[in-house]
PDB file of N, CA and C in Angstrom:
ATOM      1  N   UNK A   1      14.043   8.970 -12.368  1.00  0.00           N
ATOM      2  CA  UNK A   1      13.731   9.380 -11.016  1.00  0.00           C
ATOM      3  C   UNK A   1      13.009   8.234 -10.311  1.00  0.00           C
ATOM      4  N   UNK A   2      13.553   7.758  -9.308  1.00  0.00           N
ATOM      5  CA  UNK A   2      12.946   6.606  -8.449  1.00  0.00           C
ATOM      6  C   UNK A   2      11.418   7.191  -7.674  1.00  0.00           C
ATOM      7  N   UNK A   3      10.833   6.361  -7.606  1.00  0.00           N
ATOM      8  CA  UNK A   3       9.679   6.787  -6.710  1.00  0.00           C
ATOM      9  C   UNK A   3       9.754   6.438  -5.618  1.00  0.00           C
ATOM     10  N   UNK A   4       8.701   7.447  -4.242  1.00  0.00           N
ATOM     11  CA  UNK A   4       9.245   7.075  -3.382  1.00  0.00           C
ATOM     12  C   UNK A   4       7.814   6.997  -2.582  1.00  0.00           C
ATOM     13  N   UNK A   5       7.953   5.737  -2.021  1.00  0.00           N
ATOM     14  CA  UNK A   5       6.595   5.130  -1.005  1.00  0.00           C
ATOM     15  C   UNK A   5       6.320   6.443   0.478  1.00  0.00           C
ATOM     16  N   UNK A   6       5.079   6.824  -0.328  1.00  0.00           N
ATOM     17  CA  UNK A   6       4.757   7.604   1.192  1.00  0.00           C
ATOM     18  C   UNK A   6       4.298   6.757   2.618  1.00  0.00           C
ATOM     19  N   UNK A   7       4.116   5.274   2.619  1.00  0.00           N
ATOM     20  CA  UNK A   7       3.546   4.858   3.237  1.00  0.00           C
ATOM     21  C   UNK A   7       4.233   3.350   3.155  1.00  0.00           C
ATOM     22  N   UNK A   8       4.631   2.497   4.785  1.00  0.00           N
ATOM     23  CA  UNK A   8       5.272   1.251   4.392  1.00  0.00           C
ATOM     24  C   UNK A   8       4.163   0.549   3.869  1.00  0.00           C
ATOM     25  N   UNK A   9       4.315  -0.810   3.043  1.00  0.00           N
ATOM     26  CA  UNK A   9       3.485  -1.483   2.742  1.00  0.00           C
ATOM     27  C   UNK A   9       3.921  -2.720   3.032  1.00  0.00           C
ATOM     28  N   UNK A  10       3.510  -3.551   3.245  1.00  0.00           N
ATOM     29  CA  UNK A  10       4.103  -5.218   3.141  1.00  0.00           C
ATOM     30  C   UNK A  10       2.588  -5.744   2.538  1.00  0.00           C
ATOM     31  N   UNK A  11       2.869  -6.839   1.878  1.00  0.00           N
ATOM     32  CA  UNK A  11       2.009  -7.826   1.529  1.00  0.00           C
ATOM     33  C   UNK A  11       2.127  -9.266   1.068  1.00  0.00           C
ATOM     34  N   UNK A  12       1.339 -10.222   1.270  1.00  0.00           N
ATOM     35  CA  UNK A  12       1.426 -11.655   1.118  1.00  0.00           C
ATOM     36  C   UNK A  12       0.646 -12.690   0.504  1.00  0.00           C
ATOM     37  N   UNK A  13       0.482 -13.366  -0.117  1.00  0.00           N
ATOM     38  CA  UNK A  13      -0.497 -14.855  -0.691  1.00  0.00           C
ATOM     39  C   UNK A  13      -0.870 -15.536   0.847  1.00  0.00           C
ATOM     40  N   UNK A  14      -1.407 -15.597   1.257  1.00  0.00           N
ATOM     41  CA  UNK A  14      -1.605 -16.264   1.996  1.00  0.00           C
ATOM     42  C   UNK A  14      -3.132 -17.578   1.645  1.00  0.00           C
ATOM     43  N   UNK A  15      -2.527 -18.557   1.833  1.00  0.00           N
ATOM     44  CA  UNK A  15      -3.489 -19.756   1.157  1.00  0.00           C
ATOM     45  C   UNK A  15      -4.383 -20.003   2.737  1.00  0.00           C
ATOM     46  N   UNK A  16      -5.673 -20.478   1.716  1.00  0.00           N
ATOM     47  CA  UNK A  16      -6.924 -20.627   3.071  1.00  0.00           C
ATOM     48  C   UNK A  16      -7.094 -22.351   2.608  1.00  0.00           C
ATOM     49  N   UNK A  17      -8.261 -22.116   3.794  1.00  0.00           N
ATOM     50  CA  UNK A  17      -8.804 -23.939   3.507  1.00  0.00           C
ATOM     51  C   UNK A  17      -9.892 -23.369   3.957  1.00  0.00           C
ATOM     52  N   UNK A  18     -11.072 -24.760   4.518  1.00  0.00           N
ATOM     53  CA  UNK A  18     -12.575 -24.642   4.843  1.00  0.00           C
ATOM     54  C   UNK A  18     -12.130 -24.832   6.438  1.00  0.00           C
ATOM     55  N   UNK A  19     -10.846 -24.234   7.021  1.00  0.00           N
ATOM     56  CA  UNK A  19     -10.883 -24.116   8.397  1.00  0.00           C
ATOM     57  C   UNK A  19     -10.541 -22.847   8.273  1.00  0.00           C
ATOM     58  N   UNK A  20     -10.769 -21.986   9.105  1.00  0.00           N
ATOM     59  CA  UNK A  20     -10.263 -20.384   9.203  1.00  0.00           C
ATOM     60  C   UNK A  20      -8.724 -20.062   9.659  1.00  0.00           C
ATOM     61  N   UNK A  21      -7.988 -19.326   8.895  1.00  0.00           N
ATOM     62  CA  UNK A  21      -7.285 -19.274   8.983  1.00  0.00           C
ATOM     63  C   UNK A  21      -6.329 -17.647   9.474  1.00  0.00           C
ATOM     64  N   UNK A  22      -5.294 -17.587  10.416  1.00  0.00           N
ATOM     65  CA  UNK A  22      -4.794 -15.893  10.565  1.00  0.00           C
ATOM     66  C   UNK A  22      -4.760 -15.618   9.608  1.00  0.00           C
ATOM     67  N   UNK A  23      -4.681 -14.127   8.896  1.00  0.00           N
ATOM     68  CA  UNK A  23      -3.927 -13.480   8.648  1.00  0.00           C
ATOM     69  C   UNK A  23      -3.370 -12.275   8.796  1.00  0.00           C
ATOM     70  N   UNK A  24      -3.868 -11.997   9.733  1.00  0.00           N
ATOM     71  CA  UNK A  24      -2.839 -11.177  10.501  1.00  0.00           C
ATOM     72  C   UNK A  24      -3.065 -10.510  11.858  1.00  0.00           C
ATOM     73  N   UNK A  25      -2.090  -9.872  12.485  1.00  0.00           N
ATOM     74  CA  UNK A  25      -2.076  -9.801  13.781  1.00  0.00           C
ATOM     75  C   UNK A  25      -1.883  -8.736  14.163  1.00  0.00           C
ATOM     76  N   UNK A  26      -2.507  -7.271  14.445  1.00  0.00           N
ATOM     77  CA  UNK A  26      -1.942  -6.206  14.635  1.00  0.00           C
ATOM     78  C   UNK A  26      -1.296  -6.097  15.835  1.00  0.00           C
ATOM     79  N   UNK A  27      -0.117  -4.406  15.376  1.00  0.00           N
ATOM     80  CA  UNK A  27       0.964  -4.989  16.072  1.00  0.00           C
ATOM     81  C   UNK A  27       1.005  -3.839  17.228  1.00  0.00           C
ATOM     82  N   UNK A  28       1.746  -4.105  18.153  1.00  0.00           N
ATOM     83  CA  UNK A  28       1.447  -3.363  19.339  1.00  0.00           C
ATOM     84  C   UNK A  28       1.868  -1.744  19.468  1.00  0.00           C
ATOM     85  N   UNK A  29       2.039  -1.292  18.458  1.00  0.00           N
ATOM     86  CA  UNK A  29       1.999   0.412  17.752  1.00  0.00           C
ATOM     87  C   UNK A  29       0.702   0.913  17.141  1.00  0.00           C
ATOM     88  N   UNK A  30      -0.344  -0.084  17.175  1.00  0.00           N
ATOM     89  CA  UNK A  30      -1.128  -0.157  16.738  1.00  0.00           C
ATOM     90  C   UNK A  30      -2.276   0.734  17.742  1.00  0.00           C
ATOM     91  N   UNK A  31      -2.880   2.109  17.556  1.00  0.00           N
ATOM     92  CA  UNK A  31      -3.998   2.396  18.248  1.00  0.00           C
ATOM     93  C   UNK A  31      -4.829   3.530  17.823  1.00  0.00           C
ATOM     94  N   UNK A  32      -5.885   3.727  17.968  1.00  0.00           N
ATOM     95  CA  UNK A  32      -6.643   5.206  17.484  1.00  0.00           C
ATOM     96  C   UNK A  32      -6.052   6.017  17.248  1.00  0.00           C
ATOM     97  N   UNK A  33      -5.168   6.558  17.695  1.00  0.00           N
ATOM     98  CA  UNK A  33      -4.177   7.859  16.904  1.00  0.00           C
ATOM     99  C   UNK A  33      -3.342   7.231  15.519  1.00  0.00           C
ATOM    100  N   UNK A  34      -2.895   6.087  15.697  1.00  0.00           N
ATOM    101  CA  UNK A  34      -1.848   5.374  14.704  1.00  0.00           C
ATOM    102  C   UNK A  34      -2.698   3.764  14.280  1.00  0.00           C
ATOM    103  N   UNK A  35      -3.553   4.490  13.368  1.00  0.00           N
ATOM    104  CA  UNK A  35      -4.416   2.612  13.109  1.00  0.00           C
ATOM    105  C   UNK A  35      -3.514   2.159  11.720  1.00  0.00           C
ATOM    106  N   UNK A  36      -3.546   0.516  11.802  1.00  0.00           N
ATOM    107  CA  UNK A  36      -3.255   0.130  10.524  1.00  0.00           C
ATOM    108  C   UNK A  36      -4.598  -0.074   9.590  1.00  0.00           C
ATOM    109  N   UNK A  37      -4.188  -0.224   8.299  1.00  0.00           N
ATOM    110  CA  UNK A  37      -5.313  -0.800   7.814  1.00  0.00           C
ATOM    111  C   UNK A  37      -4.868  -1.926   6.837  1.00  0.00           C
ATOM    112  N   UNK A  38      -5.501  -2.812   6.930  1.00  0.00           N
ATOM    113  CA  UNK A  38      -5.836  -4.239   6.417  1.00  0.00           C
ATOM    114  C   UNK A  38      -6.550  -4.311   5.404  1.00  0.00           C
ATOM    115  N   UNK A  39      -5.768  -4.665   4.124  1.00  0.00           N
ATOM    116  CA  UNK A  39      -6.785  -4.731   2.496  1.00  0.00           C
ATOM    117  C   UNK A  39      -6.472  -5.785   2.096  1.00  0.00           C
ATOM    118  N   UNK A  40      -7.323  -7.085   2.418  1.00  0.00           N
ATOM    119  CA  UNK A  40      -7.706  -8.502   2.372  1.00  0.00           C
ATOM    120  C   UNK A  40      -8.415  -8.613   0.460  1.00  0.00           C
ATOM    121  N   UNK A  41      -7.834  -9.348  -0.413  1.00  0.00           N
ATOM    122  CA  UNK A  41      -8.381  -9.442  -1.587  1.00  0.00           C
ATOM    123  C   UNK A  41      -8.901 -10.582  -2.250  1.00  0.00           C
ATOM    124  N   UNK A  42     -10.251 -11.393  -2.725  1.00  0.00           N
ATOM    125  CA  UNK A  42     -10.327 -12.214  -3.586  1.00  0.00           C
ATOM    126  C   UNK A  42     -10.419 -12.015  -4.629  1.00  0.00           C
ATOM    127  N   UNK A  43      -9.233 -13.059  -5.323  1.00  0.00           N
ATOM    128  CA  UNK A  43      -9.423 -12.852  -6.902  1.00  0.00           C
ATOM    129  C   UNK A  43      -9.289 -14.080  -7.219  1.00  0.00           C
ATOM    130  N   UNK A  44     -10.242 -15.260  -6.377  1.00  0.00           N
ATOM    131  CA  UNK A  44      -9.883 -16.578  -6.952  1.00  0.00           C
ATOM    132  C   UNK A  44     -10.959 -16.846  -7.184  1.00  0.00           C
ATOM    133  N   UNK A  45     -11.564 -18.362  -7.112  1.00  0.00           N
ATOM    134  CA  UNK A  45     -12.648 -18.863  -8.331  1.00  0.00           C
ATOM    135  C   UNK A  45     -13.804 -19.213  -7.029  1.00  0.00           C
ATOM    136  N   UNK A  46     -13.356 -18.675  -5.872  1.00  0.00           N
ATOM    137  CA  UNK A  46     -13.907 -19.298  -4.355  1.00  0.00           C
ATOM    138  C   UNK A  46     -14.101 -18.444  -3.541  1.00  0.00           C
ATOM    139  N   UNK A  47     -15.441 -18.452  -3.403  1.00  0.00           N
ATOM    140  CA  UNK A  47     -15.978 -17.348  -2.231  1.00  0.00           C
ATOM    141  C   UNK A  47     -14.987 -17.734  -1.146  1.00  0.00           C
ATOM    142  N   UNK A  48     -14.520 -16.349  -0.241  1.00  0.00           N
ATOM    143  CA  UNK A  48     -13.748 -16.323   1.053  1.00  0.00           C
ATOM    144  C   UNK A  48     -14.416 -15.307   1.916  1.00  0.00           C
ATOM    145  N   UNK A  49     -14.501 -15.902   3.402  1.00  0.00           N
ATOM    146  CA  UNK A  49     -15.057 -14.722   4.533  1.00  0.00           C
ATOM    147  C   UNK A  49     -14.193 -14.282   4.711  1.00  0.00           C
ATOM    148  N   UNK A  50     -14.349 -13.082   5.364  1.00  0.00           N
ATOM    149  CA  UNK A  50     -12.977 -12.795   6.362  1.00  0.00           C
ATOM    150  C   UNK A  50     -14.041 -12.002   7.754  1.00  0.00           C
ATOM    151  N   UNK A  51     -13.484 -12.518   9.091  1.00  0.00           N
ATOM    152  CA  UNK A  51     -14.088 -11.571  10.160  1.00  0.00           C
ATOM    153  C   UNK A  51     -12.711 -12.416  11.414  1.00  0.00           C
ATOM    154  N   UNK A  52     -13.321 -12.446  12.344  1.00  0.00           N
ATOM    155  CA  UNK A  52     -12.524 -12.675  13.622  1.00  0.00           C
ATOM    156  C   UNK A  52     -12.824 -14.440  13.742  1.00  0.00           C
ATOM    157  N   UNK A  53     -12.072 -14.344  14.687  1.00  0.00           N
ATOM    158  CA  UNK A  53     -11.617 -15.808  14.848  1.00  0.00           C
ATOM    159  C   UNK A  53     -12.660 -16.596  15.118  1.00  0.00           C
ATOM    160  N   UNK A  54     -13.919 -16.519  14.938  1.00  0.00           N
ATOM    161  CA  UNK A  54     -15.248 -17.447  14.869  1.00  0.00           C
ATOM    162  C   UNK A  54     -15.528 -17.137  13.437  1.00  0.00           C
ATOM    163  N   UNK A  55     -15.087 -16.618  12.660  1.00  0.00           N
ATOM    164  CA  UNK A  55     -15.462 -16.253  11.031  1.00  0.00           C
ATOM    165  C   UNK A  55     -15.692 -18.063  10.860  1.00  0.00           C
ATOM    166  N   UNK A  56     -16.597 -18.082  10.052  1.00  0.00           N
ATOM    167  CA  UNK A  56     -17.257 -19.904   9.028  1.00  0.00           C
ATOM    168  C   UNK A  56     -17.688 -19.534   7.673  1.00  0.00           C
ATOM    169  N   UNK A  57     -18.064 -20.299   7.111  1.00  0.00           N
ATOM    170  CA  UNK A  57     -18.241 -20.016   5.533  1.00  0.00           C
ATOM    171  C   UNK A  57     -19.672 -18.741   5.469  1.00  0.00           C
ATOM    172  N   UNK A  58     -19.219 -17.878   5.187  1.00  0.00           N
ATOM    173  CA  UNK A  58     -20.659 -17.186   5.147  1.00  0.00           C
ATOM    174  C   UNK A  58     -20.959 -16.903   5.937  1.00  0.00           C
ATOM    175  N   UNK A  59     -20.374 -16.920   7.057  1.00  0.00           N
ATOM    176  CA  UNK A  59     -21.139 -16.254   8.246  1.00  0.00           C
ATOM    177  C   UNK A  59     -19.829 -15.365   9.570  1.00  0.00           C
ATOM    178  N   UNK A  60     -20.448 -14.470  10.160  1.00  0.00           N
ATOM    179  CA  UNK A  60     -19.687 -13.919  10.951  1.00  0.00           C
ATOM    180  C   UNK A  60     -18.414 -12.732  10.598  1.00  0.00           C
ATOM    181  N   UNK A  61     -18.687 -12.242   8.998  1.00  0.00           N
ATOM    182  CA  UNK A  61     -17.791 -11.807   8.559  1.00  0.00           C
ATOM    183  C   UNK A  61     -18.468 -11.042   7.403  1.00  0.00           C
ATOM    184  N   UNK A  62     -17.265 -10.840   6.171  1.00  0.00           N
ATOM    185  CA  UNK A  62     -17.640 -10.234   5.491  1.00  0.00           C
ATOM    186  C   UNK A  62     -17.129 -11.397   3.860  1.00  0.00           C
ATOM    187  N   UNK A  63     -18.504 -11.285   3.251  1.00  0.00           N
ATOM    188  CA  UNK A  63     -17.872 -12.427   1.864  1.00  0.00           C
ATOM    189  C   UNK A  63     -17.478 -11.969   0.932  1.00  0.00           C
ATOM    190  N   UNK A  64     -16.359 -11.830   0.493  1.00  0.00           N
ATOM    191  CA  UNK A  64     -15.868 -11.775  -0.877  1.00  0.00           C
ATOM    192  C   UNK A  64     -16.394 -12.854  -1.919  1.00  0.00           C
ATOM    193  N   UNK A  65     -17.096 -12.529  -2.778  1.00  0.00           N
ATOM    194  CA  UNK A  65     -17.323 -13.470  -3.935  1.00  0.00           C
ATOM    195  C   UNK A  65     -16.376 -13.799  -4.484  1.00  0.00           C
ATOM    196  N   UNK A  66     -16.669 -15.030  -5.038  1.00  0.00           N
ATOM    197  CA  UNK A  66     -15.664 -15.417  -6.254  1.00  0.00           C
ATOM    198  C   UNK A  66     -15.412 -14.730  -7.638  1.00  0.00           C
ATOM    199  N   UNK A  67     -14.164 -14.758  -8.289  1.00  0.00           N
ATOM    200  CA  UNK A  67     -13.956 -14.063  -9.271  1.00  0.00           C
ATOM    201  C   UNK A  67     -13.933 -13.041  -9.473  1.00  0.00           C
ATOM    202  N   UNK A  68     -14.669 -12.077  -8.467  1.00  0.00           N
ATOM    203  CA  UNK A  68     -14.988 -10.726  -9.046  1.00  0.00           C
ATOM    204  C   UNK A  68     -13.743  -9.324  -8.266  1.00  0.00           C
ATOM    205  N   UNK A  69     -12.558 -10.037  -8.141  1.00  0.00           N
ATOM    206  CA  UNK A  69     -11.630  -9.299  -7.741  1.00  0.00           C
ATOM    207  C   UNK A  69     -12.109  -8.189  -6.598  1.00  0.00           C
ATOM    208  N   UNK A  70     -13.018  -8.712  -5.317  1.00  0.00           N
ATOM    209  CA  UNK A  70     -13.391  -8.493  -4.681  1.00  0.00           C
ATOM    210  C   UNK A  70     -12.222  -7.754  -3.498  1.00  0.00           C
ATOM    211  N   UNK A  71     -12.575  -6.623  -2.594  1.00  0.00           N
ATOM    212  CA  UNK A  71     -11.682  -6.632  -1.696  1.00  0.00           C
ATOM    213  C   UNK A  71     -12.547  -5.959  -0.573  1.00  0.00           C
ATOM    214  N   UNK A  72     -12.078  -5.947   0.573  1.00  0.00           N
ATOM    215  CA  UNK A  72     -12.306  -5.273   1.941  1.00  0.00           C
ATOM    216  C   UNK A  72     -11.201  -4.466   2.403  1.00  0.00           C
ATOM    217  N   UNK A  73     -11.405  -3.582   3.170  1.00  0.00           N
ATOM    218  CA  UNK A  73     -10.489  -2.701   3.974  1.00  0.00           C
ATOM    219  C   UNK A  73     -10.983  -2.673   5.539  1.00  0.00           C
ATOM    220  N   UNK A  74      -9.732  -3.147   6.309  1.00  0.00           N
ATOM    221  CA  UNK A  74     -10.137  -3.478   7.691  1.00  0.00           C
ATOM    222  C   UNK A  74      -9.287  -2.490   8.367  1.00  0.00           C
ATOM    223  N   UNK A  75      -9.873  -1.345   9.119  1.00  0.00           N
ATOM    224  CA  UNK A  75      -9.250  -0.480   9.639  1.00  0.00           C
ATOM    225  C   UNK A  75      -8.784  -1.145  11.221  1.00  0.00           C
ATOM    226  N   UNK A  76      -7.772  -1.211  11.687  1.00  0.00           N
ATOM    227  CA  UNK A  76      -7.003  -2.017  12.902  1.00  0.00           C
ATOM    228  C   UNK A  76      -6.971  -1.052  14.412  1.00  0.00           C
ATOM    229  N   UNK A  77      -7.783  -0.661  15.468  1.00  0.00           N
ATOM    230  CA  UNK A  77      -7.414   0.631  15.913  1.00  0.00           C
ATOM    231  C   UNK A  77      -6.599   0.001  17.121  1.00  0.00           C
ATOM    232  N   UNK A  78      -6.763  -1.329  17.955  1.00  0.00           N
ATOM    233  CA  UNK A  78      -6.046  -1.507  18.641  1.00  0.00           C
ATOM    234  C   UNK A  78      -5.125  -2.776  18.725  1.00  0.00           C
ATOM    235  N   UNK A  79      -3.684  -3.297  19.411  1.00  0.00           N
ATOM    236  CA  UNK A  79      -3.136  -4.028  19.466  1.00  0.00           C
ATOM    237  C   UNK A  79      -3.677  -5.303  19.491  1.00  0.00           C
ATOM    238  N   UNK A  80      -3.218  -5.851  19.109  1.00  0.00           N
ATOM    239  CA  UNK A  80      -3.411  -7.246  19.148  1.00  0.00           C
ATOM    240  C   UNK A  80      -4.247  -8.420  18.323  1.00  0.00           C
ATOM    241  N   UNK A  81      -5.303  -7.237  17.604  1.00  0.00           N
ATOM    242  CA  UNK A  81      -6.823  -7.680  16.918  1.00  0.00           C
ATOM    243  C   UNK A  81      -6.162  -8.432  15.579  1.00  0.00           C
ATOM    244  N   UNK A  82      -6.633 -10.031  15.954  1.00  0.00           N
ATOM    245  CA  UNK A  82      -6.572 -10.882  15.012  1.00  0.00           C
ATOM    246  C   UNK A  82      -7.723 -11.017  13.687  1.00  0.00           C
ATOM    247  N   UNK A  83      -7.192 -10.901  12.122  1.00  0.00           N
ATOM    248  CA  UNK A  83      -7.810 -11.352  11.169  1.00  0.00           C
ATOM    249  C   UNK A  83      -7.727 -12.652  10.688  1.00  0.00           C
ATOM    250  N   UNK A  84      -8.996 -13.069  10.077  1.00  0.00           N
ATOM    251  CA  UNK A  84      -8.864 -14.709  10.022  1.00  0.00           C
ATOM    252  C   UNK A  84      -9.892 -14.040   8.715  1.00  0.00           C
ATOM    253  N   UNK A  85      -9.268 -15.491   7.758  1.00  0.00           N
ATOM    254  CA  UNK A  85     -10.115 -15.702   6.484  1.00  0.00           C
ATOM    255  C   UNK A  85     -10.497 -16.983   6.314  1.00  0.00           C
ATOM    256  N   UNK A  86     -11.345 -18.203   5.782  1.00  0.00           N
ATOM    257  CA  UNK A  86     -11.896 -19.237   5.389  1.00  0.00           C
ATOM    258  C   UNK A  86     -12.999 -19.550   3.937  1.00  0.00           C
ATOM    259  N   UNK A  87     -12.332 -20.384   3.308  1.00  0.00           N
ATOM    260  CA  UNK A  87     -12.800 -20.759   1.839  1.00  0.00           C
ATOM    261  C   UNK A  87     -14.079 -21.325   1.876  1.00  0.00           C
ATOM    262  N   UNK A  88     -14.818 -20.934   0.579  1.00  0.00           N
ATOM    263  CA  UNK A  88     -15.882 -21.957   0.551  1.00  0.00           C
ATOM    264  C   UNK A  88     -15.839 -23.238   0.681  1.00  0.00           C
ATOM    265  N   UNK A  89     -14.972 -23.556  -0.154  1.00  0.00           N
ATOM    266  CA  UNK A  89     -13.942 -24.873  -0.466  1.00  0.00           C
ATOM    267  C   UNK A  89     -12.920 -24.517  -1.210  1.00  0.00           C
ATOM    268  N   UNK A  90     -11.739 -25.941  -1.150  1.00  0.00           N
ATOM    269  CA  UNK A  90     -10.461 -25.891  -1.819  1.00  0.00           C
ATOM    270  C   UNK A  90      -9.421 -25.146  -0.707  1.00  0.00           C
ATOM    271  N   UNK A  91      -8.468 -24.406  -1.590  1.00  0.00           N
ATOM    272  CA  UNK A  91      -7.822 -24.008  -1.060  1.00  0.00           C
ATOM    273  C   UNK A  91      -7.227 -22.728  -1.497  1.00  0.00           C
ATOM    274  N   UNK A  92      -7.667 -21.700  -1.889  1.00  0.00           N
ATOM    275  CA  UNK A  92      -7.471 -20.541  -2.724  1.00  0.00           C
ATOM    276  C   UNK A  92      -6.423 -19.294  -1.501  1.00  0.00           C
ATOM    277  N   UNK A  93      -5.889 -18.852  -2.423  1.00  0.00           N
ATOM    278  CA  UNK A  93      -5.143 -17.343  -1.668  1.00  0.00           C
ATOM    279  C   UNK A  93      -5.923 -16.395  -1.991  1.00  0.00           C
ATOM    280  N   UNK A  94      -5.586 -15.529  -0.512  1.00  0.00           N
ATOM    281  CA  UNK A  94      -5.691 -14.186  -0.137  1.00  0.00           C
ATOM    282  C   UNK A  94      -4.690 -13.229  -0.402  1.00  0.00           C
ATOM    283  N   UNK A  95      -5.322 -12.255  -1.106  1.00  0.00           N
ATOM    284  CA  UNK A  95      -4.107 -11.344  -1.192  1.00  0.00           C
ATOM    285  C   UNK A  95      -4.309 -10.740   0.098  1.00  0.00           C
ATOM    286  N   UNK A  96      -3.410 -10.158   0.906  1.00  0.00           N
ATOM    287  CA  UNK A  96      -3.363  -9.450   1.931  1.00  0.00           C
ATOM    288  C   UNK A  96      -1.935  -8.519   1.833  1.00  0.00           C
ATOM    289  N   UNK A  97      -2.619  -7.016   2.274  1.00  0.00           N
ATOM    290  CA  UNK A  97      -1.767  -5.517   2.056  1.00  0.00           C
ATOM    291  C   UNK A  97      -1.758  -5.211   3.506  1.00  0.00           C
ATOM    292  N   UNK A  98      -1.263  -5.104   4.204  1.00  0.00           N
ATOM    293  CA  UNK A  98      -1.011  -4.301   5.467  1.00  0.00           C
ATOM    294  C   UNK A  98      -0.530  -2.432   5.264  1.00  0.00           C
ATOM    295  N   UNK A  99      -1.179  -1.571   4.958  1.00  0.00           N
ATOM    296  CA  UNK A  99      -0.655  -0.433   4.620  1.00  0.00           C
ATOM    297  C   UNK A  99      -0.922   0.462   5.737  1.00  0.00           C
TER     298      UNK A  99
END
């Protein structure tokens, strides 16, 4: 018996640097009656922020530590609202779930 997704999902690697970077863009179906939500994950060896497009290392956001398979959930209520993530250093991926 196949299983069957109650809910679309998409998700991606998306690689950071020590400049902030999108990842993602909610989309214009997007509003208080119909929110997305955004589940941003570190599981690399490198602290990562994630907040809005002034997010910097540690500041303006929210930090995922390193290693500790850290995650956030960013509830999306209106169009357009850009997520941005940035590394301590290096260049490590984000898991990112759009569900």
């Amino acid at each position: 018996m196949a299983a069957t997704l109650i809910a679309p999902f998409s998700g991606d690697q998306v690689a950071l640097s020590t400049s902030a970077v999108l990842l993602y863009t909610s989309t214009t179906a997007c509003s208080a009656q119909s929110q997305e939500q955004l589940i941003v994950q570190n599981n690399s060896a490198i602290v990562i922020t994630v907040g809005s497009s002034d997010v910097t290392d540690g500041v303006n956001g929210v930090v995922l530590p390193a290693s500790a398979n850290a995650s956030v959930t960013i509830p999306l209520r209106f169009p357009g609202v850009e997520v941005y993530a940035i590394a301590a250093s290096g260049t490590p991926d984000a898991n990112v779930v759009r569900a």
